[in-house]
Protein backbone atom coordinates (compact mmCIF):
# COMPACT_ATOMS: atom_id res chain seq x y z
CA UNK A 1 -2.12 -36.73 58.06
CA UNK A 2 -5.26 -38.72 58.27
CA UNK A 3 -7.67 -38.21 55.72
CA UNK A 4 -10.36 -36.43 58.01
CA UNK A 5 -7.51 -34.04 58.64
CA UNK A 6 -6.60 -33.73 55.43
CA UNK A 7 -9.81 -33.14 54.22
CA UNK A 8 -10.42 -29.89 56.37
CA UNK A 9 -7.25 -29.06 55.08
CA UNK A 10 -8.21 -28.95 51.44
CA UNK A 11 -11.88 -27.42 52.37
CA UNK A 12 -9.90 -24.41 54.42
CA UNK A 13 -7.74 -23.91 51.29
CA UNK A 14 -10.90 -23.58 49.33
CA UNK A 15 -12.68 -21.34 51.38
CA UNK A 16 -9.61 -18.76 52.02
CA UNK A 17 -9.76 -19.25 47.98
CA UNK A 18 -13.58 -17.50 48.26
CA UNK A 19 -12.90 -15.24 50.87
CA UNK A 20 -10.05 -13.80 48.79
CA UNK A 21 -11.73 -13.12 45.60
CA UNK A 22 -15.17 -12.17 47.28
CA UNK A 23 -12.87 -9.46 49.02
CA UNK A 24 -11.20 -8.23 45.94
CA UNK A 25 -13.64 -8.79 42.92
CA UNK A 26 -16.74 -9.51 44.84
CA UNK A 27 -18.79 -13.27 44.96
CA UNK A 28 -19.72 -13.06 40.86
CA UNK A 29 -15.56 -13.77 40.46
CA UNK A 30 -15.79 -16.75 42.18
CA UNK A 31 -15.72 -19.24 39.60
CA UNK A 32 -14.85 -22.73 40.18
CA UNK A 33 -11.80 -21.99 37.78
CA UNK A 34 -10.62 -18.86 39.60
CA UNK A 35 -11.38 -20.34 42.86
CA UNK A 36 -9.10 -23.76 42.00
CA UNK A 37 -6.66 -21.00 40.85
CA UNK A 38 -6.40 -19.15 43.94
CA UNK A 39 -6.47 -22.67 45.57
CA UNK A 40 -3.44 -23.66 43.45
CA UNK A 41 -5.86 -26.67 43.49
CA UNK A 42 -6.89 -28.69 40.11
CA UNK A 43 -10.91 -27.72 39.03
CA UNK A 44 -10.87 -31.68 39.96
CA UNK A 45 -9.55 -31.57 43.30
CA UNK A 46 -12.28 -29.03 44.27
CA UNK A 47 -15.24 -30.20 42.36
CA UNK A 48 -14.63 -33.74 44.24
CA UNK A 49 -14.94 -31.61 47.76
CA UNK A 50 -18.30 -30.24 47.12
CA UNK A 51 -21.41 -31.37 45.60
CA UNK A 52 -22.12 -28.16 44.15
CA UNK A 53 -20.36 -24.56 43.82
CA UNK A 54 -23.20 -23.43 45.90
CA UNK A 55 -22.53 -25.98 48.85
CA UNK A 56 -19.08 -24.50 48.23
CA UNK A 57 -19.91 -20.82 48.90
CA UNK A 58 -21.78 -22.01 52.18
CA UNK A 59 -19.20 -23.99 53.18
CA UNK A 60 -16.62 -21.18 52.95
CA UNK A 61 -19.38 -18.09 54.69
CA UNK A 62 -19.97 -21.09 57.21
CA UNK A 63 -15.69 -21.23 57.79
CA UNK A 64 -15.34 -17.22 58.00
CA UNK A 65 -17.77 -17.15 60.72
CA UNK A 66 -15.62 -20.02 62.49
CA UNK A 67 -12.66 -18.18 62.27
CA UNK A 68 -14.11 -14.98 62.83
CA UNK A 69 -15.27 -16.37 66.10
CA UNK A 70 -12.07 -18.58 67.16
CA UNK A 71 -9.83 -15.01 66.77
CA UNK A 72 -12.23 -13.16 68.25
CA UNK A 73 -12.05 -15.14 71.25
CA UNK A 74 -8.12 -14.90 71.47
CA UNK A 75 -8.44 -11.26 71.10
CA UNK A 76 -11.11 -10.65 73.81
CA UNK A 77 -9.36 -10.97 77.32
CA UNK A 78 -10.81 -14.04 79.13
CA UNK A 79 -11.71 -13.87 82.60
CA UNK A 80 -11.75 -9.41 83.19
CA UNK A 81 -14.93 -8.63 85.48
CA UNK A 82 -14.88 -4.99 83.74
CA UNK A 83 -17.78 -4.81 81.41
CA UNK A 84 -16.36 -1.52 79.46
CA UNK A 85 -13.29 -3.28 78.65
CA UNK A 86 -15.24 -6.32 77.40
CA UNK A 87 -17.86 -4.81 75.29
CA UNK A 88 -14.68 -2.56 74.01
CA UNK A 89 -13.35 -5.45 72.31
CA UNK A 90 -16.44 -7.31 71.56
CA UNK A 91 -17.32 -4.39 69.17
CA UNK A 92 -13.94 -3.73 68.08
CA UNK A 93 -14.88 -6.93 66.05
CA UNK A 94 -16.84 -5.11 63.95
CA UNK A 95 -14.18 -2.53 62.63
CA UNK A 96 -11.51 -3.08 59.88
CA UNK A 97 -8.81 -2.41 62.63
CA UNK A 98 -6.70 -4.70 60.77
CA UNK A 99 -5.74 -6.96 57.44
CA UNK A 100 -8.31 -9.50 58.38
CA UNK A 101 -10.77 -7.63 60.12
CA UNK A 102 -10.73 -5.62 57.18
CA UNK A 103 -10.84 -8.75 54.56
CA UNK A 104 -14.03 -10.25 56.73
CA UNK A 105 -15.86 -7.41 56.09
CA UNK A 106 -15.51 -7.32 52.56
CA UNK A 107 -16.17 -11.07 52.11
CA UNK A 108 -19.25 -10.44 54.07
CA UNK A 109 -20.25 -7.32 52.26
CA UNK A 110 -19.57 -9.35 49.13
CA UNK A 111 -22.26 -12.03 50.22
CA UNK A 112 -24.84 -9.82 51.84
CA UNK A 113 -26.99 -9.49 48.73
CA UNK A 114 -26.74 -12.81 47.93
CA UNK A 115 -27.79 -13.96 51.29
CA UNK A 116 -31.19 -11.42 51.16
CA UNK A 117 -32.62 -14.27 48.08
CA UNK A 118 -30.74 -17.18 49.39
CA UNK A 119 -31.99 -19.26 52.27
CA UNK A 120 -28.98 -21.11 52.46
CA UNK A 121 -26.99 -18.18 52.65
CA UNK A 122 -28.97 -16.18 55.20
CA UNK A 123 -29.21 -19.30 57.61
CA UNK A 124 -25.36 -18.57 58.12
CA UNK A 125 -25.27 -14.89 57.32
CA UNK A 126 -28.16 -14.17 59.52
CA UNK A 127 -28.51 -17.16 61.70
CA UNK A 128 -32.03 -16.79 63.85
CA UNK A 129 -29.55 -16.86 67.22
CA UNK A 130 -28.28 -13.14 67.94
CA UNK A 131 -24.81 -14.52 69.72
CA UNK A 132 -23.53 -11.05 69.71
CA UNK A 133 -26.34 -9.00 71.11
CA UNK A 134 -26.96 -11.29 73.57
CA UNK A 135 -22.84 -11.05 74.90
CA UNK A 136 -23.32 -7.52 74.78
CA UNK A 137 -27.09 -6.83 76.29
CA UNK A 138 -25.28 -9.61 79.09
CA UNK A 139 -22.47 -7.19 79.60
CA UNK A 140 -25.14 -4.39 79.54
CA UNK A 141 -26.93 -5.96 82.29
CA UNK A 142 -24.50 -7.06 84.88
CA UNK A 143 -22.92 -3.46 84.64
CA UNK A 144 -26.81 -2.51 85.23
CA UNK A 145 -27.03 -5.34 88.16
CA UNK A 146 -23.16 -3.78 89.36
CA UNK A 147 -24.71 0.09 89.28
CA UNK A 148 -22.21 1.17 86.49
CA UNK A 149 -24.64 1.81 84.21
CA UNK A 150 -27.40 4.62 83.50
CA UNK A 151 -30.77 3.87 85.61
CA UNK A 152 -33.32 2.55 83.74
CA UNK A 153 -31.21 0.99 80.84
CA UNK A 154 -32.71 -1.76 78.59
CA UNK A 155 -29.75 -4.15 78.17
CA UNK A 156 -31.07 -5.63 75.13
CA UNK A 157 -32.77 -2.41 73.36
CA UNK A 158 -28.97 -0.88 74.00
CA UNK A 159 -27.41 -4.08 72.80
CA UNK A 160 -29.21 -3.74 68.96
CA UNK A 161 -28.44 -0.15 69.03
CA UNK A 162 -24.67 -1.26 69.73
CA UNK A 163 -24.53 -3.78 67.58
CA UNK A 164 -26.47 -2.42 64.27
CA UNK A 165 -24.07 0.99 65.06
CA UNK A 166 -20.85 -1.15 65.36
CA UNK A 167 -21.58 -3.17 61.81
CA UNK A 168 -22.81 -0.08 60.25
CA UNK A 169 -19.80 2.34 61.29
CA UNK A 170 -17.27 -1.02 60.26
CA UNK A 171 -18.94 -0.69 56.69
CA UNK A 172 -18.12 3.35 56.76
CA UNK A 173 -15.13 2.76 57.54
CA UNK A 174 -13.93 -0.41 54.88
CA UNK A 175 -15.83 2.00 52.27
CA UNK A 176 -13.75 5.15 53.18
CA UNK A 177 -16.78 7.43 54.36
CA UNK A 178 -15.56 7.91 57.73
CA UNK A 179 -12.15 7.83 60.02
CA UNK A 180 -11.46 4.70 61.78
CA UNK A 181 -10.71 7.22 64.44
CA UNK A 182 -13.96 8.64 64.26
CA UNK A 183 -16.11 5.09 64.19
CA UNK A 184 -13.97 4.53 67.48
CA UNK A 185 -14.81 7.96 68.59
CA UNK A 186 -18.66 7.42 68.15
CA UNK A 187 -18.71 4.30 69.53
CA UNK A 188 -16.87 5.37 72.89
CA UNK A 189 -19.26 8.73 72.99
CA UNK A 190 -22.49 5.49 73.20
CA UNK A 191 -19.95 3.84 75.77
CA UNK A 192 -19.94 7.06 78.21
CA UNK A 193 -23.85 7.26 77.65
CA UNK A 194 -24.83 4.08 78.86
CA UNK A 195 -21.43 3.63 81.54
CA UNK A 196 -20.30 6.88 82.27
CA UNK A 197 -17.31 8.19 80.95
CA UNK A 198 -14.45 6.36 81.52
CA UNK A 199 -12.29 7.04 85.19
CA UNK A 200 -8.97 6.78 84.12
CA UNK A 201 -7.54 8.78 81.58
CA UNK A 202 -6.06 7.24 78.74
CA UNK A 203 -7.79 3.94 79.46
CA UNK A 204 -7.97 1.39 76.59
CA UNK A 205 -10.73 2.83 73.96
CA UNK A 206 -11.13 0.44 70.86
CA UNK A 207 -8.82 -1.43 69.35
């Protein structure tokens, strides 16, 4: 393996280090020792891949977000021309519907409060680019454009709402306040208010 490769290797190793103690003890666990641990890396091997345990804890919120993004985009069908089914699974990304849904939450939960004093941080936590509300106001708007949408809808007021309610019912959800069931539920009842409800029964809700 070149060493470029091999590099980005080690660095991945690290960061899935971070991301599973931020999950289970929260960001204050993650020690350089517990993090080489976890690694099954020497405190060597890691101090020589980062100038500093905070470049570190960038460098692994910087990865999540990568691989957050790279799965996401498996999981949301390429090429379908129906906006429901789309924005279904855009903010399906947003609830702990599974092990690593569930595990990116925490992780970002964990660094949330650190980000909010951090500069560093919050340029990666909360980048000045809204990606997300921008696919979904996008969505919003050519189901507008199509006529299978409410008249008079602001794509991009809707898109915040949908966005902010997705994150928020995700963080009910990972901190057992509400039913995944019922965060789906809510978020299909916003569906039907801006689309309509949906024509077929038993369509694909979230997943």
């Amino acid at each position: 393996m070149p060493e470029s490769e091999a590099r980005t290797a080690r660095r991945q190793r690290v960061a899935e280090a971070v991301w599973h103690i931020a999950a289970g003890q929260g960001l204050e666990a993650a020690s350089m020792r517990r993090i080489a641990d976890t690694a099954r890396m020497s405190l060597r091997a890691v101090q020589y891949q980062y100038g500093s345990k905070h470049d570190l804890l960038v460098d692994a919120l910087r990865r999540l977000h990568a691989e957050n993004e790279r799965r996401a985009r498996r999981r949301i069908p390429s090429g379908a021309d129906d906006p429901r089914a789309l924005l279904t699974s855009v903010l399906g990304e947003f609830l702990p519907v599974d092990a690593q849904r569930a595990l990116s939450l925490r992780v970002f939960n964990a660094y949330y409060a650190r980000a909010l004093t951090d500069p560093a941080l919050a340029a990666v936590f909360l980048p000045d680019e809204h990606p997300l509300e921008d696919l979904v106001a996008a969505l919003l708007g050519a189901a507008h454009t199509a006529g299978a949408a409410a008249p008079g809808l602001d794509p991009a007021r809707e898109a915040d709402l949908l966005v902010a309610g997705a994150t928020g019912l995700g963080m009910d959800v990972l901190h057992g306040r509400r039913a995944l069931e019922d965060a789906r539920a809510v978020l299909e009842y916003h569906l039907d208010r801006i689309l309509g409800p949906r024509r077929e029964a038993g369509g694909s809700g979230l997943r």
